[in-house]
C-alpha atoms as a PDB file:
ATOM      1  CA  UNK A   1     104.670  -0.141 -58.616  1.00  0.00           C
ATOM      2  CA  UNK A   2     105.344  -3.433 -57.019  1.00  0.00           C
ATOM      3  CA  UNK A   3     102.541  -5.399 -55.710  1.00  0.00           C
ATOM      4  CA  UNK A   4     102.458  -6.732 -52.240  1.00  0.00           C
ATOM      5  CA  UNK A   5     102.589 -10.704 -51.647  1.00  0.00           C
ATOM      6  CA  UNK A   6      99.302 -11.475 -50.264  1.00  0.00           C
ATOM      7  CA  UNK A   7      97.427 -14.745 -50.506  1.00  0.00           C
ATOM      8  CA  UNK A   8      94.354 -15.095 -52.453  1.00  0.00           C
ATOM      9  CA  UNK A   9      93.155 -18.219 -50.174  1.00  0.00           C
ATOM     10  CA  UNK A  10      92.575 -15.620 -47.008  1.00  0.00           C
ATOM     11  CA  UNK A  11      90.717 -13.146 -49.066  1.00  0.00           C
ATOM     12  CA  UNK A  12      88.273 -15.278 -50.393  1.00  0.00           C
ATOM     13  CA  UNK A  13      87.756 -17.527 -48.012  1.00  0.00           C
ATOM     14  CA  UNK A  14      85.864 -14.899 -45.813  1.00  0.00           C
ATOM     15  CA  UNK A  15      84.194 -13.719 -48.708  1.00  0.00           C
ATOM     16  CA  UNK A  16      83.134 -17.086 -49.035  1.00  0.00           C
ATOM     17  CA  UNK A  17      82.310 -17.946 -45.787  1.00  0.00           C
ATOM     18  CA  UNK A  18      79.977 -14.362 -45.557  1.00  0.00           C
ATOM     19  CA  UNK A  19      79.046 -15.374 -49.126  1.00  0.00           C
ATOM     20  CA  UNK A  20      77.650 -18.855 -47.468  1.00  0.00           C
ATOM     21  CA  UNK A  21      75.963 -17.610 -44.362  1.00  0.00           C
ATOM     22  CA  UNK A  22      74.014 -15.013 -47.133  1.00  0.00           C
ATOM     23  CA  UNK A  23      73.296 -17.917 -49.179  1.00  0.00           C
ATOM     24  CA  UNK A  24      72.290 -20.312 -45.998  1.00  0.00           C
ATOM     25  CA  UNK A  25      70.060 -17.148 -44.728  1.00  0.00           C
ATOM     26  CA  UNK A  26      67.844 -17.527 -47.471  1.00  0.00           C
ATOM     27  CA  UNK A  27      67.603 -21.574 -47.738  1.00  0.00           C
ATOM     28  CA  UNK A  28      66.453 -20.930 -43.955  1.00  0.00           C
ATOM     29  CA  UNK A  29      64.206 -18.352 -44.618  1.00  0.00           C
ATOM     30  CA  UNK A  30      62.666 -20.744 -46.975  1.00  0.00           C
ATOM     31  CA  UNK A  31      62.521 -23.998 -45.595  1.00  0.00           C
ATOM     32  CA  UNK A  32      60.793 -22.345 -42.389  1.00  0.00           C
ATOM     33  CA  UNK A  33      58.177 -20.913 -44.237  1.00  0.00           C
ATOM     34  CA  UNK A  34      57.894 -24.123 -45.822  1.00  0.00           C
ATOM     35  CA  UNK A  35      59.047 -23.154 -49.006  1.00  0.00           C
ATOM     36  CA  UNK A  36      62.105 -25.226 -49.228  1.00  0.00           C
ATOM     37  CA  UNK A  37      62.086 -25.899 -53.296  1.00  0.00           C
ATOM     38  CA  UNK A  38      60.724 -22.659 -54.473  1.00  0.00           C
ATOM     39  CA  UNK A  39      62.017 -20.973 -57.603  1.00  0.00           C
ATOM     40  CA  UNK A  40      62.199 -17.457 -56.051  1.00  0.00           C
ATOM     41  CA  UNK A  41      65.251 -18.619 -53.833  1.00  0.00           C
ATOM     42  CA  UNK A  42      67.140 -19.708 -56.365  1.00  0.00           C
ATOM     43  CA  UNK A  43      66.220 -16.173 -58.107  1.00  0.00           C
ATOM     44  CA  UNK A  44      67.234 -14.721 -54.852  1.00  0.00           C
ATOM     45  CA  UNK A  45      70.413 -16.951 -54.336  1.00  0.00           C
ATOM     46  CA  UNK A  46      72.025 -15.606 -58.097  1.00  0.00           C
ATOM     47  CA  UNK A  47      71.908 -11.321 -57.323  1.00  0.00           C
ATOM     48  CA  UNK A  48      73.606 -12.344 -53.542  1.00  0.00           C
ATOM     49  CA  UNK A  49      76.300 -14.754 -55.398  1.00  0.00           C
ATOM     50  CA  UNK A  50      77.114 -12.119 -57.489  1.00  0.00           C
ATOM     51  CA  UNK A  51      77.534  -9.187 -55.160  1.00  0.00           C
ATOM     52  CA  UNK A  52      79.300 -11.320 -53.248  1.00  0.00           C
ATOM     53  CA  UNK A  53      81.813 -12.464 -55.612  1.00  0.00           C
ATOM     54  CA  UNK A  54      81.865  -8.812 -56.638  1.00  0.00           C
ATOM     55  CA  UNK A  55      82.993  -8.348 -53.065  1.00  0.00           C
ATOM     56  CA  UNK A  56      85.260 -11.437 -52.839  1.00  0.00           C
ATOM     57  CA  UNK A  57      87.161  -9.744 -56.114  1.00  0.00           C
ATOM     58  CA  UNK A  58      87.212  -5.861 -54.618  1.00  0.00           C
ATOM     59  CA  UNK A  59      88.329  -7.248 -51.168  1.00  0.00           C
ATOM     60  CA  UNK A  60      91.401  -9.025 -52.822  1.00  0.00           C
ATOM     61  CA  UNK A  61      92.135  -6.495 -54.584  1.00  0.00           C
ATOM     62  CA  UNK A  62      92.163  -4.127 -51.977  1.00  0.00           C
ATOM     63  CA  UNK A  63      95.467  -6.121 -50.463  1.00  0.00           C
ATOM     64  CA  UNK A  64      97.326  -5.713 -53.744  1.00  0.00           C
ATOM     65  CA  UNK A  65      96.730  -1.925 -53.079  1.00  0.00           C
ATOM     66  CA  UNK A  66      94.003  -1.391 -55.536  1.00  0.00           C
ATOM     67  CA  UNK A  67      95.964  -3.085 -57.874  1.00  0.00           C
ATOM     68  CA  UNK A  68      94.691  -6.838 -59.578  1.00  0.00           C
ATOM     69  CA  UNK A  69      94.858  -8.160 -63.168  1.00  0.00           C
ATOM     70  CA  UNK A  70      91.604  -9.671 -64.785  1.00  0.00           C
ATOM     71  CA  UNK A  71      93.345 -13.377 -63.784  1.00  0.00           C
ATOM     72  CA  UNK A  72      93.600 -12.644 -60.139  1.00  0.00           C
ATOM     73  CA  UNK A  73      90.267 -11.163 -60.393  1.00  0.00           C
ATOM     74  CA  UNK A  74      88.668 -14.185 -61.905  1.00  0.00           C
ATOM     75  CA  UNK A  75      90.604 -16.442 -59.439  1.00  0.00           C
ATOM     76  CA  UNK A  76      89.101 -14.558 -56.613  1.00  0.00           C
ATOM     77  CA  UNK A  77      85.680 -14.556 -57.812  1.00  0.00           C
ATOM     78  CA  UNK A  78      85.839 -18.190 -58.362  1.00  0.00           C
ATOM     79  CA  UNK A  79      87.374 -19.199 -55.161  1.00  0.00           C
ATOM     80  CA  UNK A  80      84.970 -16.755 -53.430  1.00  0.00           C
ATOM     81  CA  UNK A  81      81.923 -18.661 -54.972  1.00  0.00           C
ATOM     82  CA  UNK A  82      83.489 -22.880 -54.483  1.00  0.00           C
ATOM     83  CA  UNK A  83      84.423 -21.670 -50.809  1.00  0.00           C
ATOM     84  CA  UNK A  84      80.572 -20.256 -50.581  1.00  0.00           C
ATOM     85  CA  UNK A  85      79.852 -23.399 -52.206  1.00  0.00           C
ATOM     86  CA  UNK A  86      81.791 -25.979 -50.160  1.00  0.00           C
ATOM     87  CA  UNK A  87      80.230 -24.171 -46.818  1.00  0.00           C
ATOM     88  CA  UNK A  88      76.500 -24.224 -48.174  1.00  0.00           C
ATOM     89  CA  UNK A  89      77.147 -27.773 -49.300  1.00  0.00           C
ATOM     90  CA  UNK A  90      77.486 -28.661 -46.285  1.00  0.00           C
ATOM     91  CA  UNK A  91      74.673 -26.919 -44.655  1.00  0.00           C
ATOM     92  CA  UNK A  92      72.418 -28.647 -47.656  1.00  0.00           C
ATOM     93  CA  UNK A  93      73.543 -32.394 -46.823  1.00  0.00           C
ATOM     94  CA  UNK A  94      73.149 -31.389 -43.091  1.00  0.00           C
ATOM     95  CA  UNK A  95      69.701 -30.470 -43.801  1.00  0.00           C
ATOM     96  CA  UNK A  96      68.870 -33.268 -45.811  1.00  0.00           C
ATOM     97  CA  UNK A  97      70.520 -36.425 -44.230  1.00  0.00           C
ATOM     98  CA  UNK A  98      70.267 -34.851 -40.270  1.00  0.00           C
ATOM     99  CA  UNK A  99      68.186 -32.064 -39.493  1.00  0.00           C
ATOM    100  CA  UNK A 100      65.078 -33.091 -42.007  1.00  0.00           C
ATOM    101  CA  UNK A 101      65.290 -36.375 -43.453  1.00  0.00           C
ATOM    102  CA  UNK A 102      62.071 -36.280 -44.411  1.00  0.00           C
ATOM    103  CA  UNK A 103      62.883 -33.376 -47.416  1.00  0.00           C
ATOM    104  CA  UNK A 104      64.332 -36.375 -49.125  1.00  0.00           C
ATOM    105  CA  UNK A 105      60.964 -37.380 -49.932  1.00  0.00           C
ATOM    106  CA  UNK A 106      59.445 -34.478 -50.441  1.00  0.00           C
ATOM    107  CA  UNK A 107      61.759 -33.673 -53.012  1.00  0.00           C
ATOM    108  CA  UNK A 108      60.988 -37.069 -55.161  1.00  0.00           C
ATOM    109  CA  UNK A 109      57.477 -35.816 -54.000  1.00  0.00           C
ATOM    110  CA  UNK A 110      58.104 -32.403 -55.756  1.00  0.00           C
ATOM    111  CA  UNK A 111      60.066 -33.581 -58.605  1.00  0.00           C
ATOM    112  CA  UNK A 112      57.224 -36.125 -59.685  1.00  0.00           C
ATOM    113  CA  UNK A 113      54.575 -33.025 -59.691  1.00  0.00           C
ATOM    114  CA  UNK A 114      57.032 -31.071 -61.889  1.00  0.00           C
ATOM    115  CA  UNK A 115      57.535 -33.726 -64.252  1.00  0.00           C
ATOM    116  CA  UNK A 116      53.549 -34.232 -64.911  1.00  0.00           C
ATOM    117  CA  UNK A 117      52.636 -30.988 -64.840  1.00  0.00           C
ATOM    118  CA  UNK A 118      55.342 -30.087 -68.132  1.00  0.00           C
ATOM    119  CA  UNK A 119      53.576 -33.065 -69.372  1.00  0.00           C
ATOM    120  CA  UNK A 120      56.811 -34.016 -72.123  1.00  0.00           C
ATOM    121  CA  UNK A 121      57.226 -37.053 -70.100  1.00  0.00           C
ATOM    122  CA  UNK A 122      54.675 -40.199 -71.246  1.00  0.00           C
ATOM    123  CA  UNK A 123      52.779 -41.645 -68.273  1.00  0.00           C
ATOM    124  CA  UNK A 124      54.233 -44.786 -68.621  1.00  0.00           C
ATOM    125  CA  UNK A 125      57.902 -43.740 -68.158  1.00  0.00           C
ATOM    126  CA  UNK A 126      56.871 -40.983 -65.415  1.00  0.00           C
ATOM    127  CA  UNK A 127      58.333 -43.035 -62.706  1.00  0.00           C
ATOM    128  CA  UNK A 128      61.226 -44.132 -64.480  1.00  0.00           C
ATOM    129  CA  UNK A 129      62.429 -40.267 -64.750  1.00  0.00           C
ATOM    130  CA  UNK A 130      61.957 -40.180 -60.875  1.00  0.00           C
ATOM    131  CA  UNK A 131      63.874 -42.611 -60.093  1.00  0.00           C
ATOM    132  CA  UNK A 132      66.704 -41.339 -62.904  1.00  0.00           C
ATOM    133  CA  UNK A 133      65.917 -37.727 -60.532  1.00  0.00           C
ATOM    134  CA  UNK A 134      66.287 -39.022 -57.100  1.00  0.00           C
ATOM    135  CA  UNK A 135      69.454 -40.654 -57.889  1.00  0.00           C
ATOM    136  CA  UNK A 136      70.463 -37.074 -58.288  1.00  0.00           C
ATOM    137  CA  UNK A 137      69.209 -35.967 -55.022  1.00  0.00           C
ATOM    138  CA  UNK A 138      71.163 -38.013 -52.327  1.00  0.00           C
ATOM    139  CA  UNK A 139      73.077 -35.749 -50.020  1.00  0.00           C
ATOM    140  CA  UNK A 140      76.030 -36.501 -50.560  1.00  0.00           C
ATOM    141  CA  UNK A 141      75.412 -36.184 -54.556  1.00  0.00           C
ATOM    142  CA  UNK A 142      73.880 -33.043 -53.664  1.00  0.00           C
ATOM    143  CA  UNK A 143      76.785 -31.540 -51.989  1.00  0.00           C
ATOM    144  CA  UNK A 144      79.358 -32.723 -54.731  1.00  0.00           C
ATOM    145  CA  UNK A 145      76.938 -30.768 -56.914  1.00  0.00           C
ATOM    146  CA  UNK A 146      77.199 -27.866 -54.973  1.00  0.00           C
ATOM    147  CA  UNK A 147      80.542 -27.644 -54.811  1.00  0.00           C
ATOM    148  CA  UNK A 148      80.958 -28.411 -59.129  1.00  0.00           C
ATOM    149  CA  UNK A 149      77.765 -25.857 -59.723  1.00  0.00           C
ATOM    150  CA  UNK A 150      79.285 -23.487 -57.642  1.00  0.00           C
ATOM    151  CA  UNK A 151      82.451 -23.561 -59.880  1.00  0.00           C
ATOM    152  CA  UNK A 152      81.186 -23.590 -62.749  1.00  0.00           C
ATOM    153  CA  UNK A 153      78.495 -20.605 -61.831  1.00  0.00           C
ATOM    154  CA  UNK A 154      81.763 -18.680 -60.195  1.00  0.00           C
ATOM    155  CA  UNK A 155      83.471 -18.945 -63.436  1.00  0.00           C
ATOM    156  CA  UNK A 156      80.387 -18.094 -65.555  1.00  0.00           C
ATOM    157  CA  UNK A 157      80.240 -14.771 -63.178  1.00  0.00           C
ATOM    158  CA  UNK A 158      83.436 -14.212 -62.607  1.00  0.00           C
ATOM    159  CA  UNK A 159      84.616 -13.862 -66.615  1.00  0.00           C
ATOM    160  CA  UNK A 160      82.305 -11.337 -66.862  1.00  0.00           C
ATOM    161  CA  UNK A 161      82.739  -9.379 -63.185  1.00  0.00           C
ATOM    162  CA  UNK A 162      86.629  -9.707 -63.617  1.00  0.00           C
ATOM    163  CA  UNK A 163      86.334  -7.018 -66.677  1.00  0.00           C
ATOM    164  CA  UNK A 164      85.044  -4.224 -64.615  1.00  0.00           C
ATOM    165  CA  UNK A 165      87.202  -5.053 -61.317  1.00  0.00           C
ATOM    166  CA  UNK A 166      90.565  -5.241 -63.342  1.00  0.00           C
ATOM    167  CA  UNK A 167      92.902  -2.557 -63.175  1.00  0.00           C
ATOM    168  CA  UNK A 168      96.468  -3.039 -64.171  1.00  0.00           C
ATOM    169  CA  UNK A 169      99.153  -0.649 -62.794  1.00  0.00           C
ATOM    170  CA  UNK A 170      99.921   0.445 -66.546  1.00  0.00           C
ATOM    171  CA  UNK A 171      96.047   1.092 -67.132  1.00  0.00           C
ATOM    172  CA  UNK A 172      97.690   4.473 -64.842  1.00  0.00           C
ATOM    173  CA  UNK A 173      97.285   7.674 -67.541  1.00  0.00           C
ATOM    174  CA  UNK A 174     100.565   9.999 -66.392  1.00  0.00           C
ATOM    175  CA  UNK A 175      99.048  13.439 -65.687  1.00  0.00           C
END
């Protein structure tokens, strides 16, 4: 059976972009409850990036008529989850540098109450690891993060989703 020519960039770019308003949902949810750097989104944020890179990966395959090796899967999955990425990059440096430029500081803020409370850090080079931190933690660093993170997690995900969403025409048993 011959498989359609359909492009992988359509498919998972609106799994990515659904992906990202998902993934921007939550971030909002959070920062208005004033919760903006709590662990339990980013526990939150990992189930919804894999569903929807599950998604990304049975949408595409879908237009190759049910069809898609483990390669195309992992390509969706990945593109699915640097589109998501790229879109909730943006959102983050948005937040950051326009909408609440005060979170900058609040994150150093945060980050210097993390870093004394696991106490592995001496007291004399406590604000020496902030500053190595907030380097980290510009906007625009933060969105080139996003976008790397969110390759590297897709990939992580995706080489194990891509095993279950595979199915070769020849994998067909002739009745």
């Amino acid at each position: 059976m011959e498989q359609k020519s359909t492009s992988i960039w359509k498919s998972t770019l609106l799994s990515g972009v659904y992906l990202a308003i998902a993934l921007i949902l939550i971030s909002v949810i959070f920062y208005v409850t004033g919760n903006s750097f709590s662990k339990l989104s980013q526990y939150l944020s990992y189930p919804v990036m894999l569903i929807g890179i599950i998604l990304g990966q049975i949408s595409y395959k879908k237009e190759l008529e049910g069809y898609i090796t483990y390669g195309q899967a992992f390509g969706a999955g990945v593109l699915t989850l640097v589109f998501a990425s790229f879109i909730s990059g943006i959102y983050t440096y948005l937040l950051f540098e326009i909408i609440d430029p005060s979170l900058q500081e609040q994150l150093r803020i945060f980050t210097e109450e993390q870093i004394v409370s696991q106490g592995r850090v001496p007291e004399e080079q406590i604000d020496m690891a902030v500053n190595m931190a907030a380097k980290f933690q510009k906007p625009v660093i933060m969105f080139v993060m996003a976008v790397f993170g969110g390759a590297l997690i897709g990939s992580i995900i995706s080489l194990i989703t891509s095993i279950f969403i595979k199915k070769n025409p020849s994998d067909e048993v002739p009745e």
